[in-house]
PDB file of N, CA and C in Angstrom:
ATOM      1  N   UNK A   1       0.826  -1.186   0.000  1.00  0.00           N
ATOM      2  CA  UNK A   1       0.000   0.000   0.000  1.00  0.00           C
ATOM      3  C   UNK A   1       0.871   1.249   0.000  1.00  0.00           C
ATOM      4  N   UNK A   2       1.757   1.460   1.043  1.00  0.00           N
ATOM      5  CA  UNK A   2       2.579   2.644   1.083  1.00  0.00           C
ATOM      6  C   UNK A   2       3.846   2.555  -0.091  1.00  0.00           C
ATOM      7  N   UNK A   3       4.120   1.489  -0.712  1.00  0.00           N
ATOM      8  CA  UNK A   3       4.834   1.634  -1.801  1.00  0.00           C
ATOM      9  C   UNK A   3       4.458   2.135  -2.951  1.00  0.00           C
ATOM     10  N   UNK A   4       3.050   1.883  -3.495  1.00  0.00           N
ATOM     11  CA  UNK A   4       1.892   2.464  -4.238  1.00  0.00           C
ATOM     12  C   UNK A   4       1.901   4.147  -4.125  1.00  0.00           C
ATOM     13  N   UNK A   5       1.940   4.653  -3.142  1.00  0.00           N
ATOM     14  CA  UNK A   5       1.899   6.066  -2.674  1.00  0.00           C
ATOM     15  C   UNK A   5       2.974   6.780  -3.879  1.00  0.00           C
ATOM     16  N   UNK A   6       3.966   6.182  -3.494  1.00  0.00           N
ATOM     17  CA  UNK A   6       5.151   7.253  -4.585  1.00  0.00           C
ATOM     18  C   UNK A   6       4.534   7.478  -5.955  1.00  0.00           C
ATOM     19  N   UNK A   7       3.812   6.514  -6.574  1.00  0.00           N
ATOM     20  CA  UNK A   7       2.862   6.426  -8.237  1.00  0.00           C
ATOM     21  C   UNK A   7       1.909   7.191  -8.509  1.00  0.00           C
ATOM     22  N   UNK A   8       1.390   7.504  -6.852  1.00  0.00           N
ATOM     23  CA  UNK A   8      -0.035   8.377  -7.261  1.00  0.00           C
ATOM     24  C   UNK A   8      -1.044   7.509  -7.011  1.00  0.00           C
ATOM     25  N   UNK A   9      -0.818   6.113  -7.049  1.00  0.00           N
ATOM     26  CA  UNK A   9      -2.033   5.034  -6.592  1.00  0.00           C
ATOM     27  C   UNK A   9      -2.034   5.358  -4.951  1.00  0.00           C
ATOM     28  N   UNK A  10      -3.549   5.477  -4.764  1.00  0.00           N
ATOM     29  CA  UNK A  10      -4.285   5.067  -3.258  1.00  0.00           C
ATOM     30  C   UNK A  10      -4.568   3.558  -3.215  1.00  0.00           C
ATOM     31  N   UNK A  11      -3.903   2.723  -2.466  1.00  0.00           N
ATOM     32  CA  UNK A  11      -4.580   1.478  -2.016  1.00  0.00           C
ATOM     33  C   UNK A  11      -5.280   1.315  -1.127  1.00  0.00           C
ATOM     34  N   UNK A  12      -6.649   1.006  -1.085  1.00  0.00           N
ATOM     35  CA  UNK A  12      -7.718   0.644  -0.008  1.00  0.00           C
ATOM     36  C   UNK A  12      -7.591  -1.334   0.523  1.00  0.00           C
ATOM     37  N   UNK A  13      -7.613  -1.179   1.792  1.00  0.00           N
ATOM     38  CA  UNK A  13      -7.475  -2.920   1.929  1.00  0.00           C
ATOM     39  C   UNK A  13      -8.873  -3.005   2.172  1.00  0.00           C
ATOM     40  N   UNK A  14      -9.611  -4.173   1.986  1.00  0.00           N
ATOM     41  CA  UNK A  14     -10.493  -4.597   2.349  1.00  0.00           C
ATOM     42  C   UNK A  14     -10.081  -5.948   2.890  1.00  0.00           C
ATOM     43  N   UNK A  15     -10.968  -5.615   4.379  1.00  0.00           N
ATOM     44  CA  UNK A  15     -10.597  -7.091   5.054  1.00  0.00           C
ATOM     45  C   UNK A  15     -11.952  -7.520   5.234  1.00  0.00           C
ATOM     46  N   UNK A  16     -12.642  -8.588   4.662  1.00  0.00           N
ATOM     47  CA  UNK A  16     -13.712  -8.748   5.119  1.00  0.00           C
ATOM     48  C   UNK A  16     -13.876 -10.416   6.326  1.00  0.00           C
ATOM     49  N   UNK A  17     -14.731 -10.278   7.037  1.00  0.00           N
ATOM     50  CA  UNK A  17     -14.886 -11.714   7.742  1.00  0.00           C
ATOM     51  C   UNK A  17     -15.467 -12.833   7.203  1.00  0.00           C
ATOM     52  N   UNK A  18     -15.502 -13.691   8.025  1.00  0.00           N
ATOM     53  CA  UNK A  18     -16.068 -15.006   7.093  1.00  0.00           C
ATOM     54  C   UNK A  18     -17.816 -15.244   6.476  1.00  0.00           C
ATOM     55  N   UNK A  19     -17.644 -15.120   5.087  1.00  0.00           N
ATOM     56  CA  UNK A  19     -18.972 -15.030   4.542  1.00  0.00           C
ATOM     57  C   UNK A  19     -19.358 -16.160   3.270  1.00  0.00           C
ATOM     58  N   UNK A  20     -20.412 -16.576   3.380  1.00  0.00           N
ATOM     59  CA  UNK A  20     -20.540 -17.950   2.745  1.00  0.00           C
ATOM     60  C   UNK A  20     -20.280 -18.055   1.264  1.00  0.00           C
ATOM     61  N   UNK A  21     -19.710 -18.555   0.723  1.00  0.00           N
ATOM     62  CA  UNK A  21     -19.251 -18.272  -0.731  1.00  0.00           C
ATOM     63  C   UNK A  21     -18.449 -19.572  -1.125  1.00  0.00           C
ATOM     64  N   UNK A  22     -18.226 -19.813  -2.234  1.00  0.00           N
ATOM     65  CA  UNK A  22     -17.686 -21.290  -2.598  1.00  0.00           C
ATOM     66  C   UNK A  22     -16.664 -21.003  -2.053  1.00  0.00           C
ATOM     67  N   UNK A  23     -15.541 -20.413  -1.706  1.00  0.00           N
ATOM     68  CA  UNK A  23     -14.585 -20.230  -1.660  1.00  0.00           C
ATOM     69  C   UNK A  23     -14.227 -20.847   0.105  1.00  0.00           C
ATOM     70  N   UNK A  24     -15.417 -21.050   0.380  1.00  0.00           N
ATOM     71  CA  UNK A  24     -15.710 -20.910   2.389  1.00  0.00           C
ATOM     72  C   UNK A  24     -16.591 -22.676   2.528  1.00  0.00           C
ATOM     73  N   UNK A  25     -17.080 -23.013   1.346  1.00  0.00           N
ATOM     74  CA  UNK A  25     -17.545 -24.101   1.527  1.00  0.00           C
ATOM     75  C   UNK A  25     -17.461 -25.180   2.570  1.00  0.00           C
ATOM     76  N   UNK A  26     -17.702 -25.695   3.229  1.00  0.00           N
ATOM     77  CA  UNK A  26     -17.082 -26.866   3.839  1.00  0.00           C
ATOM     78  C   UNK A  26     -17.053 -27.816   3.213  1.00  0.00           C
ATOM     79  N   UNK A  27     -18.002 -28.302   2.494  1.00  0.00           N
ATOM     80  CA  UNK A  27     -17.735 -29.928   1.599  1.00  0.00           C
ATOM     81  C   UNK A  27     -16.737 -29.624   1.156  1.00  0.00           C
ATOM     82  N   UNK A  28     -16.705 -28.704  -0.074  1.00  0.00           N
ATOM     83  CA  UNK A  28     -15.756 -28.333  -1.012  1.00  0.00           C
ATOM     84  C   UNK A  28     -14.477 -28.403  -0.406  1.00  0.00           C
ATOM     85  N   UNK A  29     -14.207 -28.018   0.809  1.00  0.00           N
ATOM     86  CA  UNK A  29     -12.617 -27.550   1.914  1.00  0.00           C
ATOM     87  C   UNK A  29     -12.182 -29.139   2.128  1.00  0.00           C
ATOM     88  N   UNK A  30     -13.529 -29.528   2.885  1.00  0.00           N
ATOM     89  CA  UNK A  30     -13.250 -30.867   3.421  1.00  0.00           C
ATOM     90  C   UNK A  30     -12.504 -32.018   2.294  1.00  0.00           C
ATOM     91  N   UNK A  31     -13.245 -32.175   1.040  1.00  0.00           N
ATOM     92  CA  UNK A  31     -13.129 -32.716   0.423  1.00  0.00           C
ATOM     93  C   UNK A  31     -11.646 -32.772  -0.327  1.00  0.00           C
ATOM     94  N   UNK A  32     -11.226 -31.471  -0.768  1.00  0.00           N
ATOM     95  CA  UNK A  32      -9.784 -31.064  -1.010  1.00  0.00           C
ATOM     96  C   UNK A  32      -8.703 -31.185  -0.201  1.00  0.00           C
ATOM     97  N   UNK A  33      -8.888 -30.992   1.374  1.00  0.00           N
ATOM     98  CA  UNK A  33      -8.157 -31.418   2.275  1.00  0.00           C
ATOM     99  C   UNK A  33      -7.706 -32.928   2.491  1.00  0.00           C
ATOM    100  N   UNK A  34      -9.286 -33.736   2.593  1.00  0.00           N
ATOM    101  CA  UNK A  34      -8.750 -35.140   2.383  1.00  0.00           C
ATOM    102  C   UNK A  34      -7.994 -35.800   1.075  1.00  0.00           C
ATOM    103  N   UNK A  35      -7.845 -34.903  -0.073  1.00  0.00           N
ATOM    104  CA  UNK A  35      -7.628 -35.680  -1.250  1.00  0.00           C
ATOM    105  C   UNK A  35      -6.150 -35.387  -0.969  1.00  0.00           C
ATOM    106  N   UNK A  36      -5.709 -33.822  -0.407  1.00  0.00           N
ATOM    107  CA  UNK A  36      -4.462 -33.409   0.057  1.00  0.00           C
ATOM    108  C   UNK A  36      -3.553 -34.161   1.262  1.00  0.00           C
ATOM    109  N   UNK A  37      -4.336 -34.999   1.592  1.00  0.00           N
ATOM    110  CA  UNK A  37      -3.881 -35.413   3.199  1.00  0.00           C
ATOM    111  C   UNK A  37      -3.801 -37.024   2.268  1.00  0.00           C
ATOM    112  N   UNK A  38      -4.162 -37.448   1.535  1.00  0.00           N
ATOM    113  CA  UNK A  38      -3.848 -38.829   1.081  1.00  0.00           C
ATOM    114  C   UNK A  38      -2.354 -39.218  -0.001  1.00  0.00           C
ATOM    115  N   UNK A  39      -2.747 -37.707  -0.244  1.00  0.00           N
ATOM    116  CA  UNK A  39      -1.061 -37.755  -1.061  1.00  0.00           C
ATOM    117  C   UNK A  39      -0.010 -37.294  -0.558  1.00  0.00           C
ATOM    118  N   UNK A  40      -0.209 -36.548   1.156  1.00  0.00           N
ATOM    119  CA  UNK A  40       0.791 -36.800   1.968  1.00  0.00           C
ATOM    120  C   UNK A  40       1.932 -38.067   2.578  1.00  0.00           C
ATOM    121  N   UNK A  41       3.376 -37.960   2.143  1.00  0.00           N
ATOM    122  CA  UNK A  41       3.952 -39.151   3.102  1.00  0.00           C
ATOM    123  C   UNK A  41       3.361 -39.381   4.104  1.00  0.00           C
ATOM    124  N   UNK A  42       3.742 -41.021   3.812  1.00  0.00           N
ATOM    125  CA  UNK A  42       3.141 -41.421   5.664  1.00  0.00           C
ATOM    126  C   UNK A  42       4.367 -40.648   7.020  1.00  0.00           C
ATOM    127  N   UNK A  43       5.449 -40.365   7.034  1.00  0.00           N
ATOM    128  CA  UNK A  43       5.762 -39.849   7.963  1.00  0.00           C
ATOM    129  C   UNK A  43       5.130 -38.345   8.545  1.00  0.00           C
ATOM    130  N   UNK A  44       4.863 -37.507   7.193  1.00  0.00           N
ATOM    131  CA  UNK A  44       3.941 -36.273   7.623  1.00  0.00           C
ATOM    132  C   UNK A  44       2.663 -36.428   8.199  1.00  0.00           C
ATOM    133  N   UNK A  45       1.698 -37.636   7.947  1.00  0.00           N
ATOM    134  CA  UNK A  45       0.562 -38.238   8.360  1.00  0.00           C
ATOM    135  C   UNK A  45       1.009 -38.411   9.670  1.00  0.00           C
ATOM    136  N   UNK A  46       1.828 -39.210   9.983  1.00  0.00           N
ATOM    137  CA  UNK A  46       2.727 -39.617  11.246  1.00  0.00           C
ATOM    138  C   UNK A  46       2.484 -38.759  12.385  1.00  0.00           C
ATOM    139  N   UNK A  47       3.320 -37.642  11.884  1.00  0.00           N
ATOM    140  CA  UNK A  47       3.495 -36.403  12.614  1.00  0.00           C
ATOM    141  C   UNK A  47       2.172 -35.530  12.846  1.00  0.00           C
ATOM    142  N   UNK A  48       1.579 -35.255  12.361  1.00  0.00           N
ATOM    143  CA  UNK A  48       0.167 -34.628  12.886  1.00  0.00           C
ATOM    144  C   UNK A  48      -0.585 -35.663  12.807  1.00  0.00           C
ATOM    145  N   UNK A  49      -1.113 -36.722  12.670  1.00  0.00           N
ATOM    146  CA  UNK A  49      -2.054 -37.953  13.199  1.00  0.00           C
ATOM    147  C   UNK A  49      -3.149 -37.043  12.373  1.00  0.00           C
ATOM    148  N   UNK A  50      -4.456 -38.038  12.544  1.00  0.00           N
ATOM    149  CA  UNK A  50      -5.516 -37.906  11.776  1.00  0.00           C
ATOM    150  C   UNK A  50      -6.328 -37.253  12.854  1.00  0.00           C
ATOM    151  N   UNK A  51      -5.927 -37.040  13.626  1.00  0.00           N
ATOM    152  CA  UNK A  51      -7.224 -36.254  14.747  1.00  0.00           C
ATOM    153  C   UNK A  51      -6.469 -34.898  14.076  1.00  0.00           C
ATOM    154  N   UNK A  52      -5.795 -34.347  13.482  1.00  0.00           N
ATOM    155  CA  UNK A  52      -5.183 -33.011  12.989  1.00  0.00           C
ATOM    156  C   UNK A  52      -6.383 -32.720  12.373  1.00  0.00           C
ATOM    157  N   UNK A  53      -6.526 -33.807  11.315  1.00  0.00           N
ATOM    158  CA  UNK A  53      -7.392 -33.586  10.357  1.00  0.00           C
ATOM    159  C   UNK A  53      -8.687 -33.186  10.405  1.00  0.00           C
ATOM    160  N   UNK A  54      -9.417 -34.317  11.651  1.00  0.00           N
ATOM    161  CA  UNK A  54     -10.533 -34.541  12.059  1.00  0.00           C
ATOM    162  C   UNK A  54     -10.679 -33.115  12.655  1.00  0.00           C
ATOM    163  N   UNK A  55      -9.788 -32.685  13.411  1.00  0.00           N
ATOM    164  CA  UNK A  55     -10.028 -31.503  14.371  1.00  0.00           C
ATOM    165  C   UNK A  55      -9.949 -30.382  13.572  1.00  0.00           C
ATOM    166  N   UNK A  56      -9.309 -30.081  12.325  1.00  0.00           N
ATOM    167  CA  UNK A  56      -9.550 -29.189  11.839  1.00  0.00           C
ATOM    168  C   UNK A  56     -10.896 -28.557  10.621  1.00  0.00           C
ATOM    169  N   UNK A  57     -11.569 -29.861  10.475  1.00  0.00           N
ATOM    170  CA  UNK A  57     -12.368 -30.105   9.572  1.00  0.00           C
ATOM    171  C   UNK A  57     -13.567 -29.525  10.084  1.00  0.00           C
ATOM    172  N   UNK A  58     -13.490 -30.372  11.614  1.00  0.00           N
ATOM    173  CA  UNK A  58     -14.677 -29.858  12.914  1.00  0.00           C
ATOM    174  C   UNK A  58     -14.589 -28.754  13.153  1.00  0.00           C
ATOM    175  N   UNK A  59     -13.110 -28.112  13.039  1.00  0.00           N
ATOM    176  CA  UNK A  59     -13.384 -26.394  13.481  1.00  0.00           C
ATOM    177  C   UNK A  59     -14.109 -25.904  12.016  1.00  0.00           C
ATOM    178  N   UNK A  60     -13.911 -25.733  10.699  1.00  0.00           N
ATOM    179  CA  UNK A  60     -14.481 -24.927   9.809  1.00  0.00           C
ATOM    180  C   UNK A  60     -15.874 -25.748   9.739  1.00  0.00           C
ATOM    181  N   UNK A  61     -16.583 -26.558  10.338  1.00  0.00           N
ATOM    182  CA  UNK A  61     -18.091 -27.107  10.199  1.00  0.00           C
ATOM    183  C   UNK A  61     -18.613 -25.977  11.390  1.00  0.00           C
ATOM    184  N   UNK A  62     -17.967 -25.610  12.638  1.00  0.00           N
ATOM    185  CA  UNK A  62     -18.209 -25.041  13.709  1.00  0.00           C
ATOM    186  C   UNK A  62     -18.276 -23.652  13.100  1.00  0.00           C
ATOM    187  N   UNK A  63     -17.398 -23.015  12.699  1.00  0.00           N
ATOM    188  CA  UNK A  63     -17.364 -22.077  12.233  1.00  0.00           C
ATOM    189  C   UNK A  63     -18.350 -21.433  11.045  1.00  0.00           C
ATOM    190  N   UNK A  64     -18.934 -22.512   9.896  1.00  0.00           N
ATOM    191  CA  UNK A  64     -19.804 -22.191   9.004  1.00  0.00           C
ATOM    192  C   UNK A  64     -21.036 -21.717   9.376  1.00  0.00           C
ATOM    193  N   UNK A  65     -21.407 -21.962  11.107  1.00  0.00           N
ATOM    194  CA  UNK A  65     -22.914 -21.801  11.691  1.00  0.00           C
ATOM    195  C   UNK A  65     -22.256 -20.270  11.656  1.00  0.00           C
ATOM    196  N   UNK A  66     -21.326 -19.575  11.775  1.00  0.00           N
ATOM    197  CA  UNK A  66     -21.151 -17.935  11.657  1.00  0.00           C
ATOM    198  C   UNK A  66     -20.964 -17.125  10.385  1.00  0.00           C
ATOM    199  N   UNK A  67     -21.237 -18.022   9.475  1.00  0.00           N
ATOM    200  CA  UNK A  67     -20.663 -17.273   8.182  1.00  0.00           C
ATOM    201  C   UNK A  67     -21.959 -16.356   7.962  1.00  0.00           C
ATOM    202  N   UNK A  68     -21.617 -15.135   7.072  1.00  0.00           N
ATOM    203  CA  UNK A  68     -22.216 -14.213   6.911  1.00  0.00           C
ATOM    204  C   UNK A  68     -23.021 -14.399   5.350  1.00  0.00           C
ATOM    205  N   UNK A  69     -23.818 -14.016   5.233  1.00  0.00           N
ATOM    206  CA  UNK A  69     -24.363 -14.387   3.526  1.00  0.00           C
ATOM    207  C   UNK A  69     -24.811 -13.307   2.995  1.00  0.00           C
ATOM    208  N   UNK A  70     -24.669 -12.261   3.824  1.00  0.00           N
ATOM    209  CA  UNK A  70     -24.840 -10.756   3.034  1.00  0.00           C
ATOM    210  C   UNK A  70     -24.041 -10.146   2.132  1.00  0.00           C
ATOM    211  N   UNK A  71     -23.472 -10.567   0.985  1.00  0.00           N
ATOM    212  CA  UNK A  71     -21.960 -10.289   0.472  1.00  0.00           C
ATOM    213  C   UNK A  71     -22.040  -8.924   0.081  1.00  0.00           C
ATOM    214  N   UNK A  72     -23.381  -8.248  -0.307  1.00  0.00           N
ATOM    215  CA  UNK A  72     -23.474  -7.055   0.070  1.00  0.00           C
ATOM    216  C   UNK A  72     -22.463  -6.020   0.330  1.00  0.00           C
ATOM    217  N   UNK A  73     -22.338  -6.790   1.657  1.00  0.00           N
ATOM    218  CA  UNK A  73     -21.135  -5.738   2.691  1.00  0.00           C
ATOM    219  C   UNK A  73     -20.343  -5.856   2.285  1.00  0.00           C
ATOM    220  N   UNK A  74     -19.615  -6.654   1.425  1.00  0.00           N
ATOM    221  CA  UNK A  74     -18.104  -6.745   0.721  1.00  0.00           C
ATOM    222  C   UNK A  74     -18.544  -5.676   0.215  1.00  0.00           C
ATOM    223  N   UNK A  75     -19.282  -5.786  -1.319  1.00  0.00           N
ATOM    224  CA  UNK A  75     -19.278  -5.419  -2.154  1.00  0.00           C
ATOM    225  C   UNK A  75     -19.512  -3.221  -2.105  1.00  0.00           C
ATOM    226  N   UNK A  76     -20.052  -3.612  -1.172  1.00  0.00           N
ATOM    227  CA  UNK A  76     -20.406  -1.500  -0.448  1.00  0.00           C
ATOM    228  C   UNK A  76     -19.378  -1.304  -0.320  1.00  0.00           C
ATOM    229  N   UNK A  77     -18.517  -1.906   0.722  1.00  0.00           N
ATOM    230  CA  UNK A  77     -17.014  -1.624   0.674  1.00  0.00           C
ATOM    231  C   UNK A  77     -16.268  -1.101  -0.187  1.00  0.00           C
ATOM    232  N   UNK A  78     -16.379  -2.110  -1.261  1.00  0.00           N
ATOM    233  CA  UNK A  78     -15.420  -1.748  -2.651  1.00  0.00           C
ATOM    234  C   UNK A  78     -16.121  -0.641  -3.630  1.00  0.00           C
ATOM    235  N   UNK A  79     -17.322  -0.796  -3.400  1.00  0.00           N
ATOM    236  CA  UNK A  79     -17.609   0.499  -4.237  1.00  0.00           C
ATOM    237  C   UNK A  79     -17.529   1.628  -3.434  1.00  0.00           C
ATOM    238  N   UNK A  80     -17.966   2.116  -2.325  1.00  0.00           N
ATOM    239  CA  UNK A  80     -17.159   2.861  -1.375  1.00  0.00           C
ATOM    240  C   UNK A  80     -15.573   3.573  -1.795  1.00  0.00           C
ATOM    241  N   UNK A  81     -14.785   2.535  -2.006  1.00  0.00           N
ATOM    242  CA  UNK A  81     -13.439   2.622  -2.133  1.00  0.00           C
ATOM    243  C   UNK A  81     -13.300   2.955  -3.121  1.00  0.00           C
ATOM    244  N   UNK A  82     -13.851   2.412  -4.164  1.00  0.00           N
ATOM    245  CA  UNK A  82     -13.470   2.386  -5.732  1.00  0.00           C
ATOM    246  C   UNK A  82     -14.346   4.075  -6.059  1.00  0.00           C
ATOM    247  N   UNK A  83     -15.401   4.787  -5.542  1.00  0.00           N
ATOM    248  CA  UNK A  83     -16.075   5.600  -5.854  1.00  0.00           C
ATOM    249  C   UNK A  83     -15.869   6.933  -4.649  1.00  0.00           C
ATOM    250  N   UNK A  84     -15.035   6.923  -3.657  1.00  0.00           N
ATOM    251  CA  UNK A  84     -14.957   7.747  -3.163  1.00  0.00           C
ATOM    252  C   UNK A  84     -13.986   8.550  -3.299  1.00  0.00           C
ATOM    253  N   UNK A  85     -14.562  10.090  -3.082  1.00  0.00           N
ATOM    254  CA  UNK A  85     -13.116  11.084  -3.238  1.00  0.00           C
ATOM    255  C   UNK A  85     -12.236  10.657  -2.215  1.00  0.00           C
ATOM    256  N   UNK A  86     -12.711  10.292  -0.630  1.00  0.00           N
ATOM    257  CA  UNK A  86     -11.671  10.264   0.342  1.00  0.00           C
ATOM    258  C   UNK A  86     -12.055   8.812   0.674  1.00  0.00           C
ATOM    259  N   UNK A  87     -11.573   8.139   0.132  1.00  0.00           N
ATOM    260  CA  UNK A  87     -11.505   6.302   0.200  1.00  0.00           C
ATOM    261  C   UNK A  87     -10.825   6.114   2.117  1.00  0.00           C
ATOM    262  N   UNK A  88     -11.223   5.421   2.555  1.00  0.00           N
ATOM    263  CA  UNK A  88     -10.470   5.255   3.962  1.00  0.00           C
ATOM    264  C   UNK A  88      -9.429   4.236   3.716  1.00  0.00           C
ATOM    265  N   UNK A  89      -8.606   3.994   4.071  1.00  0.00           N
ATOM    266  CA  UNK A  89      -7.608   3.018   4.190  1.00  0.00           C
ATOM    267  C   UNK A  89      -7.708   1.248   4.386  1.00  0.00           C
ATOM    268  N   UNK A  90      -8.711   1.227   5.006  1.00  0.00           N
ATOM    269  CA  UNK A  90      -8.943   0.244   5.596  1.00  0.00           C
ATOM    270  C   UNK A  90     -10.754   0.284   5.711  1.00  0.00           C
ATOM    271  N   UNK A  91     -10.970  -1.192   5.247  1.00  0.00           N
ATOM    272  CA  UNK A  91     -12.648  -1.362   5.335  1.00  0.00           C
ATOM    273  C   UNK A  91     -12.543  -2.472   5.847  1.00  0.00           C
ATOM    274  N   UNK A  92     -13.724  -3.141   6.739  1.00  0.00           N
ATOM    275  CA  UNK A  92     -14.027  -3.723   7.576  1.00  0.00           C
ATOM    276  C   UNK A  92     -15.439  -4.543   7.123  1.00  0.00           C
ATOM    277  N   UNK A  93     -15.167  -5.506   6.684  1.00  0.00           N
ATOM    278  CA  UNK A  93     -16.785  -6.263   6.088  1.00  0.00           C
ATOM    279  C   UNK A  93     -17.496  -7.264   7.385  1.00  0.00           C
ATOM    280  N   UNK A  94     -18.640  -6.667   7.745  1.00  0.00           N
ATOM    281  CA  UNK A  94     -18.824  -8.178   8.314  1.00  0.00           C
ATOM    282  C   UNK A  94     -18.652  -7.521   9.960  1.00  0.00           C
ATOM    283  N   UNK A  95     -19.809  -8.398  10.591  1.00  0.00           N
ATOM    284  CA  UNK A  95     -19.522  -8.244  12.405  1.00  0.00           C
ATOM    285  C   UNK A  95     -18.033  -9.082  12.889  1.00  0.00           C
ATOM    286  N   UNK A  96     -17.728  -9.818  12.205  1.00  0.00           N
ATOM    287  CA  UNK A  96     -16.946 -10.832  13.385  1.00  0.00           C
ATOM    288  C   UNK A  96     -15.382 -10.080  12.358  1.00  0.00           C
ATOM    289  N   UNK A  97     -15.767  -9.356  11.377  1.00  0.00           N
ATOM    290  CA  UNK A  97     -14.332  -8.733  11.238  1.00  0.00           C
ATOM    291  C   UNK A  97     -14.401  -6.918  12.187  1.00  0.00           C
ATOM    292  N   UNK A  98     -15.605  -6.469  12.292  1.00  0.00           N
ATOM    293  CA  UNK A  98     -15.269  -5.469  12.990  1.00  0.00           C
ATOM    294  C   UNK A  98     -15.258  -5.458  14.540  1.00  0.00           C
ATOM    295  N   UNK A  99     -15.898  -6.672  14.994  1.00  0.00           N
ATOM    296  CA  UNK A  99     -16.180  -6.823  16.661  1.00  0.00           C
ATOM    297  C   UNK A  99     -15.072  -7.804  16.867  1.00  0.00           C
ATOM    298  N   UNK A 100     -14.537  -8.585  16.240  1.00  0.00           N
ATOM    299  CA  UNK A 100     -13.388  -9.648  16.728  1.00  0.00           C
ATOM    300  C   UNK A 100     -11.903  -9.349  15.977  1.00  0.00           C
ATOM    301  N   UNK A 101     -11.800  -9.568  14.696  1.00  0.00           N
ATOM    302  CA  UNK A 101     -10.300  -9.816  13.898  1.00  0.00           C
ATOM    303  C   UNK A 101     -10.150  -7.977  13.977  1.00  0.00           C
ATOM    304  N   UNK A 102     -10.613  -7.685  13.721  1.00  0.00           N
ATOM    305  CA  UNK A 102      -9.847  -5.558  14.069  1.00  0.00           C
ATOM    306  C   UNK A 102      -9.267  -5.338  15.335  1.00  0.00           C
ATOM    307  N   UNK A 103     -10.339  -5.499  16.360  1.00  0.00           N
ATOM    308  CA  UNK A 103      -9.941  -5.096  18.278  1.00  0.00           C
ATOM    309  C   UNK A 103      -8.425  -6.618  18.400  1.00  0.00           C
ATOM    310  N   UNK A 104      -8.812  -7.861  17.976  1.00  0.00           N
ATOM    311  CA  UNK A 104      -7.326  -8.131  18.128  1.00  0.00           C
ATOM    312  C   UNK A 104      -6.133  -8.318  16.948  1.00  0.00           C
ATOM    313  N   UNK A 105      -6.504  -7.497  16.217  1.00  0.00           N
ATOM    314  CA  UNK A 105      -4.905  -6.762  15.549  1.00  0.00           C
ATOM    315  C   UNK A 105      -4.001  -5.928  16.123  1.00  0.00           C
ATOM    316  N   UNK A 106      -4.768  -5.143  16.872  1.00  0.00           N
ATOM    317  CA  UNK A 106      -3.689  -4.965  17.752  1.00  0.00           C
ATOM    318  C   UNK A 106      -3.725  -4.847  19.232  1.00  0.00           C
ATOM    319  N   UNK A 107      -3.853  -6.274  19.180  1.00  0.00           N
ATOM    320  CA  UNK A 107      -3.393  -6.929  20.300  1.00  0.00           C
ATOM    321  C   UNK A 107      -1.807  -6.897  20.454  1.00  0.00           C
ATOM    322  N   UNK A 108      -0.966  -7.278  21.503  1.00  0.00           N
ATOM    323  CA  UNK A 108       0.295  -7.891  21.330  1.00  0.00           C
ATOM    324  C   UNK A 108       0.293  -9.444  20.704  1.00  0.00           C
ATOM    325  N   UNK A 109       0.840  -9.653  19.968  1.00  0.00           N
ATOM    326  CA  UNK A 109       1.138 -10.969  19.194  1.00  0.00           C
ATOM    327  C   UNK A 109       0.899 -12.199  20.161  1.00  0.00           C
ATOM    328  N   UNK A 110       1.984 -11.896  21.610  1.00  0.00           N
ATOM    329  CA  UNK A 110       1.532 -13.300  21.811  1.00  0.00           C
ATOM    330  C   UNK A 110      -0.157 -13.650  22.521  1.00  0.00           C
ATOM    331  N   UNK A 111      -0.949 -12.742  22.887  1.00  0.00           N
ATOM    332  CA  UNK A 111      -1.966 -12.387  23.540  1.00  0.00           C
ATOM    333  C   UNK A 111      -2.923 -12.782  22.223  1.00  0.00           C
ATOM    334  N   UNK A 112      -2.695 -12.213  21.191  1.00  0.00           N
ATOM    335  CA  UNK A 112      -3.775 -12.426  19.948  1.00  0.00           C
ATOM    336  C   UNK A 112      -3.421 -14.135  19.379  1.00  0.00           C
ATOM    337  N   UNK A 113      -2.054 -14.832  19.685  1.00  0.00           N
ATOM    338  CA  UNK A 113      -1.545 -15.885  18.858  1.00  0.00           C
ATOM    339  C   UNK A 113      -2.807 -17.156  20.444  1.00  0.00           C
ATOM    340  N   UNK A 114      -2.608 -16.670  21.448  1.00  0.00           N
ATOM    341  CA  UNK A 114      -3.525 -17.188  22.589  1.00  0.00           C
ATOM    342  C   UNK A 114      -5.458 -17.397  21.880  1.00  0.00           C
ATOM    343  N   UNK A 115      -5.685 -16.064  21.402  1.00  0.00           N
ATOM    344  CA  UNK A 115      -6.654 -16.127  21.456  1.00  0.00           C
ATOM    345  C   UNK A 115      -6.987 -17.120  20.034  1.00  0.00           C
TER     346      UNK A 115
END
């Protein structure tokens, strides 16, 4: 972004939170993960065991009951950005990116790596 500055380009980030879209799928995740985890060596299998797997699969099924389906809010964002004289720096899509992932960015690292 601040390298952009010297050109005359403004870069706007958009960070948005988790919102339902193929890209967020769970079958789709799940499914790619296991095809990824079978063409892993068995010593890497080894080393994180299959509860890695299991446990991580269970967190994004846990997580999909929060996804957002208003994509909307992306999309205001970017036109926002893309259409404003004074674009803000930073946009924020989504409750669980402005009430959770913003307040711990700046956190201290190891306090946010906890949470």
């Amino acid at each position: 972004r601040l390298e952009m500055r010297n050109f005359g380009v403004k870069v706007c980030v958009i960070e948005p939170g988790y919102f339902k879209t193929m890209i967020t799928n769970v079958e789709n995740l799940e499914k790619n993960f296991h095809a990824s985890w079978k063409k892993l060596p068995e010593e890497i299998k080894t080393t994180y065991g299959e509860s890695y797997l299991r446990d991580f699969v269970g967190m994004l099924k846990l997580l999909q009951k929060s996804y957002n389906s208003d994509l909307s809010l992306v999309t205001n964002c970017m036109e926002h950005a893309l259409t404003s004289v004074h674009p803000r720096t930073r946009y924020s899509a989504g409750w669980d990116a402005k009430l959770l992932y913003l307040p711990i960015s700046y956190l201290p690292s190891a306090l946010s790596d906890a949470l």
